[in-house]
C-alpha atoms as a PDB file:
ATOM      1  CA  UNK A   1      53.569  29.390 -27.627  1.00  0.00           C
ATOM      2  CA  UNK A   2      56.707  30.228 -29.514  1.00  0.00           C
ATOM      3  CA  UNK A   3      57.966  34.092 -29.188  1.00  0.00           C
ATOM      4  CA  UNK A   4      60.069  35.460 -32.135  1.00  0.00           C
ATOM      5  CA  UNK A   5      62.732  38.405 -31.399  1.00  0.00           C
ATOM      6  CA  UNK A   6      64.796  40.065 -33.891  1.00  0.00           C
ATOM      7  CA  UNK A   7      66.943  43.233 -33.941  1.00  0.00           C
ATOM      8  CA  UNK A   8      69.849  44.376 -35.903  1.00  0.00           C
ATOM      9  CA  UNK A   9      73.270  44.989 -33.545  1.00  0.00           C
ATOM     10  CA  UNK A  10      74.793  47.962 -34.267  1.00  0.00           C
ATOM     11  CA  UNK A  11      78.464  49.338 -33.746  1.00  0.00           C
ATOM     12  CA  UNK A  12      80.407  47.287 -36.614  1.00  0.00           C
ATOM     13  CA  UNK A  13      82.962  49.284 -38.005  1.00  0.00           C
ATOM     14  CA  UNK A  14      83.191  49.377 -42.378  1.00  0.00           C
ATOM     15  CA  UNK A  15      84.803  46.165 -43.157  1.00  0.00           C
ATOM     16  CA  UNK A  16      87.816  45.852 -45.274  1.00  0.00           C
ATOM     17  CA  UNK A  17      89.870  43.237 -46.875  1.00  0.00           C
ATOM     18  CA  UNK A  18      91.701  41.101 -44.531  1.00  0.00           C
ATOM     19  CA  UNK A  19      89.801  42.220 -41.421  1.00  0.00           C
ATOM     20  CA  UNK A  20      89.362  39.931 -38.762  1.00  0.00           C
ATOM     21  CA  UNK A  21      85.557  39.901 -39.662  1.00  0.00           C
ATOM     22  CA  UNK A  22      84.634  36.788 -37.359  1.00  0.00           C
ATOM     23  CA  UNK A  23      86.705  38.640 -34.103  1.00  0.00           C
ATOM     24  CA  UNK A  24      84.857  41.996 -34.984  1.00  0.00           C
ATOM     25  CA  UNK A  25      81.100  40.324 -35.073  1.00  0.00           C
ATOM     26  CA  UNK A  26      81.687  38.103 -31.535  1.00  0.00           C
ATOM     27  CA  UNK A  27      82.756  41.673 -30.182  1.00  0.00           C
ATOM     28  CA  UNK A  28      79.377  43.591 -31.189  1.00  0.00           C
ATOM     29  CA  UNK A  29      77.463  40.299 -30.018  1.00  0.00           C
ATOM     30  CA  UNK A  30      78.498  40.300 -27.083  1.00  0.00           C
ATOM     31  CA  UNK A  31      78.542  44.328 -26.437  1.00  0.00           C
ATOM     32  CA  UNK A  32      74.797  43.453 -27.541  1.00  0.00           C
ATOM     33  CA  UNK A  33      73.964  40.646 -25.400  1.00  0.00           C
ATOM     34  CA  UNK A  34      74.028  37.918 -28.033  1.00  0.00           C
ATOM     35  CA  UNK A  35      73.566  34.723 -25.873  1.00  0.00           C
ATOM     36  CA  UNK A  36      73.518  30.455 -26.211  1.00  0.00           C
ATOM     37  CA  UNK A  37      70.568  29.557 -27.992  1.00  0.00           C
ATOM     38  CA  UNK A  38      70.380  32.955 -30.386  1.00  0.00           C
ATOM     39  CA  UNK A  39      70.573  32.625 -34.414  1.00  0.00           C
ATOM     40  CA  UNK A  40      73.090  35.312 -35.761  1.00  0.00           C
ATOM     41  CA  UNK A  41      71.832  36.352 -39.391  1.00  0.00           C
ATOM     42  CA  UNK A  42      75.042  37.830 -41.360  1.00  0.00           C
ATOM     43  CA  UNK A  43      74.622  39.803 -44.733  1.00  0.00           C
ATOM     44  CA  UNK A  44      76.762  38.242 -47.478  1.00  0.00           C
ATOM     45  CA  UNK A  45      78.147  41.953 -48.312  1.00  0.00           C
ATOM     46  CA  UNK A  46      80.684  42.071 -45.276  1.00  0.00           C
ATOM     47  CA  UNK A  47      81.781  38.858 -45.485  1.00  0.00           C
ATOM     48  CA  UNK A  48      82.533  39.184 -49.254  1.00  0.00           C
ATOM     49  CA  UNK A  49      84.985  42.713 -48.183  1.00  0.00           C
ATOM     50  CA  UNK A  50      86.664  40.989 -45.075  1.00  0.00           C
ATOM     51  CA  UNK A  51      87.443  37.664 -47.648  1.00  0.00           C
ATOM     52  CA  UNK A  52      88.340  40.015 -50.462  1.00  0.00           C
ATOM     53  CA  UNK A  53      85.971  39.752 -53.108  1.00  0.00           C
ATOM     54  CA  UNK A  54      86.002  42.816 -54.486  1.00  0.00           C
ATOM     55  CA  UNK A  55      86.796  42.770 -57.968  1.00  0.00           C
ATOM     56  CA  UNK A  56      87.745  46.050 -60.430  1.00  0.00           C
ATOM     57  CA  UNK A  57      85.104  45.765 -63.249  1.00  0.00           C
ATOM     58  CA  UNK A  58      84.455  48.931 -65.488  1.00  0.00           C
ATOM     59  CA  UNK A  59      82.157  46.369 -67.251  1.00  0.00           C
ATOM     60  CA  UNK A  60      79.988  44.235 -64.420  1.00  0.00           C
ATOM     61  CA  UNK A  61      78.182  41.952 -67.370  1.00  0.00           C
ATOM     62  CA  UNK A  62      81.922  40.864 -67.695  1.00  0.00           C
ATOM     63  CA  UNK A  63      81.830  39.828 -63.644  1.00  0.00           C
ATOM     64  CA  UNK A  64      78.648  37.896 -64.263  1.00  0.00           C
ATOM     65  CA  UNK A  65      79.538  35.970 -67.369  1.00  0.00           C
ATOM     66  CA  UNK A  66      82.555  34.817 -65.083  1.00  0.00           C
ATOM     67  CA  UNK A  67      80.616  33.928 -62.186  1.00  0.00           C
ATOM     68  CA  UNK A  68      78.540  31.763 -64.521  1.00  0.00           C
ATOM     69  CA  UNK A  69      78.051  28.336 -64.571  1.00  0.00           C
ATOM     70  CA  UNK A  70      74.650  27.800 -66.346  1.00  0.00           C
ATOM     71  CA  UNK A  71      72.031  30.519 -67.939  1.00  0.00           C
ATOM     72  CA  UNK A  72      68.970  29.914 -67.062  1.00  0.00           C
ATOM     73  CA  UNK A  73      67.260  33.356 -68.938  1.00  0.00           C
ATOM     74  CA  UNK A  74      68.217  36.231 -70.266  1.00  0.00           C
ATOM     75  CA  UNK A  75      65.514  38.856 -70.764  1.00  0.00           C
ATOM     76  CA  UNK A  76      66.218  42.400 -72.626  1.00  0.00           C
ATOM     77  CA  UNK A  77      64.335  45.578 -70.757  1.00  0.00           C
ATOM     78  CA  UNK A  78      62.819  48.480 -71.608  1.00  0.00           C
ATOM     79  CA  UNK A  79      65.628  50.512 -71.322  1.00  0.00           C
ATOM     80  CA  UNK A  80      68.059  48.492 -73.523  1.00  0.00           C
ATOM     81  CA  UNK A  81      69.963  46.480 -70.817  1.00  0.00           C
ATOM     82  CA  UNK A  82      70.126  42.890 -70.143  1.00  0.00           C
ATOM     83  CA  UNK A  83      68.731  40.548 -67.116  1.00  0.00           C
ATOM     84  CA  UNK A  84      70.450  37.463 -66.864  1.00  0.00           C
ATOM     85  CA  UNK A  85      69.112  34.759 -64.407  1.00  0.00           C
ATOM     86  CA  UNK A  86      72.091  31.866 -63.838  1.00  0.00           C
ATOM     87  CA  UNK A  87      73.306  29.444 -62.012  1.00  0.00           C
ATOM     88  CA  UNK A  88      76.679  30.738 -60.248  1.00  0.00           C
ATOM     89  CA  UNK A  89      79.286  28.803 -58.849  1.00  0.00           C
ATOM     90  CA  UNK A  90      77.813  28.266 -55.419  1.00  0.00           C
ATOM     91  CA  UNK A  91      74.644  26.248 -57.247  1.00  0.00           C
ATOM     92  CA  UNK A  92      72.543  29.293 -56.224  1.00  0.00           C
ATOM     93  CA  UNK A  93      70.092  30.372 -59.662  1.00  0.00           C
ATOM     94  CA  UNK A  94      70.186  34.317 -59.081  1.00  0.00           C
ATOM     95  CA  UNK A  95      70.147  37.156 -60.919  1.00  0.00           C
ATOM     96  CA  UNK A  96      73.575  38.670 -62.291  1.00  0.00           C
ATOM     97  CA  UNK A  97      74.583  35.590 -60.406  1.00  0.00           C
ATOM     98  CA  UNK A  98      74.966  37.425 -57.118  1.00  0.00           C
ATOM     99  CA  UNK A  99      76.975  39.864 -58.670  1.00  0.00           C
ATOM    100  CA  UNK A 100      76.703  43.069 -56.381  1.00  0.00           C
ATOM    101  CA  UNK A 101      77.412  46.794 -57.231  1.00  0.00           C
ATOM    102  CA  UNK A 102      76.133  48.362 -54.117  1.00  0.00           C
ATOM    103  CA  UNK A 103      77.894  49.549 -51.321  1.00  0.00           C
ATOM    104  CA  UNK A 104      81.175  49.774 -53.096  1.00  0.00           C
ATOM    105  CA  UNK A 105      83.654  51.680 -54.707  1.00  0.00           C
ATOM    106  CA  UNK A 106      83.149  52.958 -57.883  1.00  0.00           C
ATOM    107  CA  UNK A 107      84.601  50.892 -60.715  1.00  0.00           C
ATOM    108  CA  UNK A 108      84.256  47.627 -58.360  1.00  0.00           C
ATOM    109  CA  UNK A 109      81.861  44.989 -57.826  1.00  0.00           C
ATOM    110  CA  UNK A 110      81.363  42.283 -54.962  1.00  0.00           C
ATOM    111  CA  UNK A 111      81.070  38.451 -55.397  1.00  0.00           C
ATOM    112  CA  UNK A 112      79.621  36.355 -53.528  1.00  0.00           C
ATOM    113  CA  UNK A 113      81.785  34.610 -50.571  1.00  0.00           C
ATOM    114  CA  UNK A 114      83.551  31.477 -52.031  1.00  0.00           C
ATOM    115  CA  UNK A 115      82.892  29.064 -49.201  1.00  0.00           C
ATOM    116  CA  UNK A 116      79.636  31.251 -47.295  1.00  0.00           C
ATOM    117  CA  UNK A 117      79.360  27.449 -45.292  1.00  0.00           C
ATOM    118  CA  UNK A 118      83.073  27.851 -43.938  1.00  0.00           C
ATOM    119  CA  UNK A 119      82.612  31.506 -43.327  1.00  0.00           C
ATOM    120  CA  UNK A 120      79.337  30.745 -41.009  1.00  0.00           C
ATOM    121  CA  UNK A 121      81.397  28.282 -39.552  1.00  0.00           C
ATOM    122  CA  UNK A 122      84.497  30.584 -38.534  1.00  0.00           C
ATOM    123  CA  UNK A 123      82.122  33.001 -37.493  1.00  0.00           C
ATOM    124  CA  UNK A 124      80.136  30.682 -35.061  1.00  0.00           C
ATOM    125  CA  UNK A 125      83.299  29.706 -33.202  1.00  0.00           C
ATOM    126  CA  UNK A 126      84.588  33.379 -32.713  1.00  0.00           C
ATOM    127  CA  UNK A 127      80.267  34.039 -31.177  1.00  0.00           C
ATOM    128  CA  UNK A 128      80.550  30.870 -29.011  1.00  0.00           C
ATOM    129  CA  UNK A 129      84.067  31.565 -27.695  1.00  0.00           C
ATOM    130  CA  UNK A 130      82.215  35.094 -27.117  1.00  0.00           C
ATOM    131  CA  UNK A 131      79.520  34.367 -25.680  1.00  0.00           C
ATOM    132  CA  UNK A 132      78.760  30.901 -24.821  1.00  0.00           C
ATOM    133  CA  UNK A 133      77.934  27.982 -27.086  1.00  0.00           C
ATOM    134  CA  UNK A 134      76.054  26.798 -28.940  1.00  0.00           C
ATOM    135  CA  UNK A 135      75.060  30.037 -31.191  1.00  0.00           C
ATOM    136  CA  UNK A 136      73.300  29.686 -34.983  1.00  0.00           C
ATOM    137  CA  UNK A 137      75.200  31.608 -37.938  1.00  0.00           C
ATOM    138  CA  UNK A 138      73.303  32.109 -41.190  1.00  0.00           C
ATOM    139  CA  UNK A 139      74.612  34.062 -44.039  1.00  0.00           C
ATOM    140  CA  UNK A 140      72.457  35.737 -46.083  1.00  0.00           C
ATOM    141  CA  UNK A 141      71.886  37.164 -49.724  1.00  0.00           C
ATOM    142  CA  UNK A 142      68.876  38.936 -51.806  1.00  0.00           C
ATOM    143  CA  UNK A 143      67.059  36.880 -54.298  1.00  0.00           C
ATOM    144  CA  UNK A 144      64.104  37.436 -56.568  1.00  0.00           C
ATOM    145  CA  UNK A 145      61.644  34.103 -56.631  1.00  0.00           C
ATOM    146  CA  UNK A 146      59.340  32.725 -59.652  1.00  0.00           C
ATOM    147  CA  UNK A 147      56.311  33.799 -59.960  1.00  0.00           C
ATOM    148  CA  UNK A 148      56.598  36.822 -57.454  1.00  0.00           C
ATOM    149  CA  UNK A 149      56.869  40.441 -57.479  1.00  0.00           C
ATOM    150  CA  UNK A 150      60.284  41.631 -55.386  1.00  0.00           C
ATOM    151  CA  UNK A 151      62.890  40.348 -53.776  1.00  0.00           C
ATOM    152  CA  UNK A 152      63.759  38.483 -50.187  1.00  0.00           C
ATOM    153  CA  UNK A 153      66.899  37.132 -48.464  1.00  0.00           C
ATOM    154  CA  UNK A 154      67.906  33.501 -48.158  1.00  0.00           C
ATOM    155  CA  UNK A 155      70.102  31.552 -46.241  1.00  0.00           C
ATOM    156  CA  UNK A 156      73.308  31.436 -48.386  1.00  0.00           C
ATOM    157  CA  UNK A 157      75.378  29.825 -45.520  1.00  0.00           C
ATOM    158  CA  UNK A 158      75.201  28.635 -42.341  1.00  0.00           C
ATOM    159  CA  UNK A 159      76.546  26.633 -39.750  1.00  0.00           C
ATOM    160  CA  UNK A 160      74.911  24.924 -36.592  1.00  0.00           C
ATOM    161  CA  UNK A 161      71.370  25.621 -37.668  1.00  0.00           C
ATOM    162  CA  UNK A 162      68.878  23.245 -38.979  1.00  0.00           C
ATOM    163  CA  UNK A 163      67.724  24.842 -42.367  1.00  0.00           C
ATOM    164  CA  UNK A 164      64.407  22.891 -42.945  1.00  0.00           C
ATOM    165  CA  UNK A 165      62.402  22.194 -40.647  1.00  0.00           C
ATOM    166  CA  UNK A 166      61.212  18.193 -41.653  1.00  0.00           C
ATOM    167  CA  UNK A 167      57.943  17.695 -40.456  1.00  0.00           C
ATOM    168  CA  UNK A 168      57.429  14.704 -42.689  1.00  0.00           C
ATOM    169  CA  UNK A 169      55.920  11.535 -40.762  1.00  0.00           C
ATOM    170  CA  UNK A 170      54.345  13.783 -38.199  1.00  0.00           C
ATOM    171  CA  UNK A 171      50.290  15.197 -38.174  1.00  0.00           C
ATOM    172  CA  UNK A 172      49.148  18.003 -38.296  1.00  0.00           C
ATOM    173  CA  UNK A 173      46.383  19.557 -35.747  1.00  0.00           C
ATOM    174  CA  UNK A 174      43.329  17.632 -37.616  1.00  0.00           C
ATOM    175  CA  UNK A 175      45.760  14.212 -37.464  1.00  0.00           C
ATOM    176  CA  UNK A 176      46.221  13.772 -40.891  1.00  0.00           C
ATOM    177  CA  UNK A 177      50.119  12.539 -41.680  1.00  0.00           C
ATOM    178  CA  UNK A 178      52.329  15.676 -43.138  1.00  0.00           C
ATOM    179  CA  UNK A 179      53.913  13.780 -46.212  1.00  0.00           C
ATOM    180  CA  UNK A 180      55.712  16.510 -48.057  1.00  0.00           C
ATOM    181  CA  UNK A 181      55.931  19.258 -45.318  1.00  0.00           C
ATOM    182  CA  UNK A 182      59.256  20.954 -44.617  1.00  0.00           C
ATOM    183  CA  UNK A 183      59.548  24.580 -43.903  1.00  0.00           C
ATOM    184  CA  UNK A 184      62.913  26.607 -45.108  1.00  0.00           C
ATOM    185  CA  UNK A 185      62.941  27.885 -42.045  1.00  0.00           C
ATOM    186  CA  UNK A 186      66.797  28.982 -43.187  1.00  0.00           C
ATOM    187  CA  UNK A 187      65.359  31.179 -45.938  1.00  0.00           C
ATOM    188  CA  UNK A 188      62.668  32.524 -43.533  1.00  0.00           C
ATOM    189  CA  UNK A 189      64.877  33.380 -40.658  1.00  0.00           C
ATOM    190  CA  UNK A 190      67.106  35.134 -43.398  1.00  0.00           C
ATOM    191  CA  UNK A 191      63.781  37.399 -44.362  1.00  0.00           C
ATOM    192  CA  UNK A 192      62.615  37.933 -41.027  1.00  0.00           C
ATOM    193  CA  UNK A 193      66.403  39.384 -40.137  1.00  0.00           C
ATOM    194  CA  UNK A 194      66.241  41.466 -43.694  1.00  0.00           C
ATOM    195  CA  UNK A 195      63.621  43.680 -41.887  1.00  0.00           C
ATOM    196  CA  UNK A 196      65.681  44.648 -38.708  1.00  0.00           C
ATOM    197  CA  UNK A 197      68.598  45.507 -40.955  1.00  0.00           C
ATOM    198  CA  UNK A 198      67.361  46.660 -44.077  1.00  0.00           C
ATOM    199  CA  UNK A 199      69.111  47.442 -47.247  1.00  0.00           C
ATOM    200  CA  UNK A 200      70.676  51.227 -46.265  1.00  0.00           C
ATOM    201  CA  UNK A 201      71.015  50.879 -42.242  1.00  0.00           C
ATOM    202  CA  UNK A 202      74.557  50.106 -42.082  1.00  0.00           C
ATOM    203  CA  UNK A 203      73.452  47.115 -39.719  1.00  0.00           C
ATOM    204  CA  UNK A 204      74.736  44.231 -41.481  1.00  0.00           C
ATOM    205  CA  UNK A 205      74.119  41.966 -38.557  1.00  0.00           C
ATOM    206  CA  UNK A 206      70.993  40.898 -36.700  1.00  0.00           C
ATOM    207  CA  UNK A 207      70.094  38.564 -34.093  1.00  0.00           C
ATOM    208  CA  UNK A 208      66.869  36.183 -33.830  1.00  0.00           C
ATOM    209  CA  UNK A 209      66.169  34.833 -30.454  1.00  0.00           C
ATOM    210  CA  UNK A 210      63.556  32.084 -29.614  1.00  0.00           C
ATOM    211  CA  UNK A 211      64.407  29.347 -32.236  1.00  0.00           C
ATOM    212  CA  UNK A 212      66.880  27.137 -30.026  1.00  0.00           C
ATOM    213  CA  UNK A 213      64.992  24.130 -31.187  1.00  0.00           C
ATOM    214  CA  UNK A 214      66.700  24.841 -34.851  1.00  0.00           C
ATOM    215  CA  UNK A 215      70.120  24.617 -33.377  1.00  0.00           C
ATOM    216  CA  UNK A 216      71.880  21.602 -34.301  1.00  0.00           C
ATOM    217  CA  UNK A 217      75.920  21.343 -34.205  1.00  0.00           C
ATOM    218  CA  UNK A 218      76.072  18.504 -37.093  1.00  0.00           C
ATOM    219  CA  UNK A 219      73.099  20.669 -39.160  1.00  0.00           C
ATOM    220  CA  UNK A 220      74.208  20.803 -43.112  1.00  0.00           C
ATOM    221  CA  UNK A 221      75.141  23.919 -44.495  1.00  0.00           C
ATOM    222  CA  UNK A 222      73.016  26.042 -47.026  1.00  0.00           C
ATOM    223  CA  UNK A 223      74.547  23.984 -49.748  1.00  0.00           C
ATOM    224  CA  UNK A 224      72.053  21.728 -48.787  1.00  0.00           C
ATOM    225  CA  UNK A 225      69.122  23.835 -49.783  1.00  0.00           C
ATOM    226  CA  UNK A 226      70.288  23.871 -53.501  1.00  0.00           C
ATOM    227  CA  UNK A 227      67.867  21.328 -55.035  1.00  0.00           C
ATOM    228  CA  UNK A 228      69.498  18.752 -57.083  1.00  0.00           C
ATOM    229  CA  UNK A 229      69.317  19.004 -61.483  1.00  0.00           C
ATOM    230  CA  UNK A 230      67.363  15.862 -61.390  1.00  0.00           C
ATOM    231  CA  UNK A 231      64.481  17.298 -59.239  1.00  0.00           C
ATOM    232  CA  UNK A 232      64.511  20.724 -60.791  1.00  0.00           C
ATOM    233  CA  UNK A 233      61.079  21.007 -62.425  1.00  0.00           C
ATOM    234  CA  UNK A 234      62.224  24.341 -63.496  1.00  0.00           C
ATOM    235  CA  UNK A 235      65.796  24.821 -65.114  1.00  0.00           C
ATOM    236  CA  UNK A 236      65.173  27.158 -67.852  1.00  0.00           C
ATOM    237  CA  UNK A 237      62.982  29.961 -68.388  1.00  0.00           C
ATOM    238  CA  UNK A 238      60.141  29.386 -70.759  1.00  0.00           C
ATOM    239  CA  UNK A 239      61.852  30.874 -73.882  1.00  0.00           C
ATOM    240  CA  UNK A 240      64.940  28.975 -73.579  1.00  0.00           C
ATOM    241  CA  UNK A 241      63.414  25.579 -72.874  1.00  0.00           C
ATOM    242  CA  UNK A 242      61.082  26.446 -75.645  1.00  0.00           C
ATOM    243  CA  UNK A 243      64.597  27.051 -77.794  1.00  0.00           C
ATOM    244  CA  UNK A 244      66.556  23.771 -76.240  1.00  0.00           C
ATOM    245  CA  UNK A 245      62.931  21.606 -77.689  1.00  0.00           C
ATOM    246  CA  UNK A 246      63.168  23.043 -80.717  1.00  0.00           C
ATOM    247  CA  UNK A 247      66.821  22.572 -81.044  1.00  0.00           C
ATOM    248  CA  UNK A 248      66.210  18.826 -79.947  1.00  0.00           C
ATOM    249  CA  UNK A 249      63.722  18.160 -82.509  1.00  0.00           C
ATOM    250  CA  UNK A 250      65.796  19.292 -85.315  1.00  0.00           C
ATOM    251  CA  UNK A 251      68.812  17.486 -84.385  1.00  0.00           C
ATOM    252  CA  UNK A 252      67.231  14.098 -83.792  1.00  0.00           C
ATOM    253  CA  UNK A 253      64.511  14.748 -86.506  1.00  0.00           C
ATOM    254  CA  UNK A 254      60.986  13.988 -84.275  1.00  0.00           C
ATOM    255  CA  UNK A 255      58.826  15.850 -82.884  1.00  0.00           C
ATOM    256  CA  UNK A 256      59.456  16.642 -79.243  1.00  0.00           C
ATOM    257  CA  UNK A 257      57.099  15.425 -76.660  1.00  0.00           C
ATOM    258  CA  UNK A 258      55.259  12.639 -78.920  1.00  0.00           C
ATOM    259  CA  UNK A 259      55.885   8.625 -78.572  1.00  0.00           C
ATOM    260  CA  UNK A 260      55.570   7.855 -82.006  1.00  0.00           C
ATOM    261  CA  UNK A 261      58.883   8.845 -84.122  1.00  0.00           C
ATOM    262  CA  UNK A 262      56.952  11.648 -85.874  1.00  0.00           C
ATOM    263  CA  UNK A 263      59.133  13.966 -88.235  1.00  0.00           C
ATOM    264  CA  UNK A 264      59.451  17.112 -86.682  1.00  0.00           C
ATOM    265  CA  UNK A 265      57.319  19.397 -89.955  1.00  0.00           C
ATOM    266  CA  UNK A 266      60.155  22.614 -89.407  1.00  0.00           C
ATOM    267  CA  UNK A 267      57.633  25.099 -90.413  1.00  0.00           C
ATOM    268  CA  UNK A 268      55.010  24.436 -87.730  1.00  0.00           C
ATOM    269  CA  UNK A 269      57.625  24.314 -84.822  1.00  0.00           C
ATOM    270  CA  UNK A 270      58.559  27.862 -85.750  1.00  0.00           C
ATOM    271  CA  UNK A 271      54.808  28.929 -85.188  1.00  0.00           C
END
């Protein structure tokens, strides 16, 4: 039987730009006794201050449309501002495109870490050199999902840790063959460290222990995890893919969706 541990190390000073941030963790890991075969989960926050991603930005919807790649949907709320879901430039479909006000200076915003991949992988070798190899870094970040109330953290990075868990060509306990199976287990060992450090601790790091199976030196980073445009079932939210058919139809003068070259009738698209 598999036993899960996690807990949030304590004792890391406020990070600022151009602090050693990979030195600083290994200390607190092993002050904490981080050892070989433990998963480090890192929030995205610190790592975006030590690189120096803090950006001045009286207006943040200015940060986000720069962070942008691709919209995905834009929603107006209740109280007259704007939600924006996008692709940023780390292929990761978030809202305000991991744009972060919290936990900074006034006037400033935080992006996301440019490389998160490289900056699991620096970290790892400062923990190992610590502590012992091998060690598991994840980097992680707060996302909402489709079709779910509230938010969870994923795996935005990593380095040395298997992020999905393949089980496909194996059976399960009645012996039927597991075709499609294969658990994020990235993504959930970013949620299950989210509840040991929490949103307003101050712990920014937290260890899981009992997952050595996961730990694999040539793993691929959390890149990985971003599923490719041509297997993306779900690109655009329902108004905008509704606005990119109509648009389609117009242009090319058929009605989208049918075989037969059917004139698109103008009137009864905009029902």
């Amino acid at each position: 039987m598999t036993e899960l541990r996690a807990w949030g190390i304590p004792g890391l000073p406020e990070v600022a730009p151009g602090d050693d941030l990979p030195r600083l963790i290994a200390d607190v890991a092993r002050a904490s006794g981080v050892q070989p075969g433990d998963i480090l989960a890192v929030t995205s926050k610190i790592v975006s201050k030590a690189e120096g991603r803090i950006v001045q930005a009286a207006d943040r919807e200015q940060a986000i449309t720069d962070e942008t790649v691709r919209v995905v949907a834009t929603r107006t709320r209740a109280d007259g501002g704007t939600t924006r879901i996008v692709e940023n430039r780390l292929g990761l479909v978030m809202a305000a495109a991991g744009v972060d006000a919290s936990n900074t200076a006034d006037g400033t915003v935080l992006l996301l870490p440019e490389n998160p991949d490289a900056s699991a992988a620096e970290i790892r070798a400062a923990v190992e050199a610590a502590v012992g190899a091998p060690v598991g870094v994840i980097i992680t970040d707060t996302a909402g999902r489709a079709w779910r109330e509230g938010q969870t953290d994923i795996a935005i990075g990593s380095s040395g840790v298997r992020l999905l868990d393949d089980l496909r060509g194996s059976y399960d306990a009645a012996g039927k063959l597991l075709e499609v199976t294969a658990p994020a287990v990235g993504d959930e060992i970013a949620a299950a460290a989210d509840l040991v450090k929490g949103k307003s601790s101050g712990i920014p790091v937290a260890v899981v222990r009992g997952l050595e199976r996961l730990l694999d030196d040539s793993a691929a980073g959390a890149r990985a995890l971003v599923r490719p445009a041509n297997e993306d079932l779900f690109r655009l939210g329902t108004q905008e893919a509704h606005d990119e058919g109509r648009a389609a139809g117009y242009s090319e003068g058929y009605r989208v969706g049918f075989s037969a070259h059917v004139p698109v009738d103008r009137g009864r698209v905009e029902e």
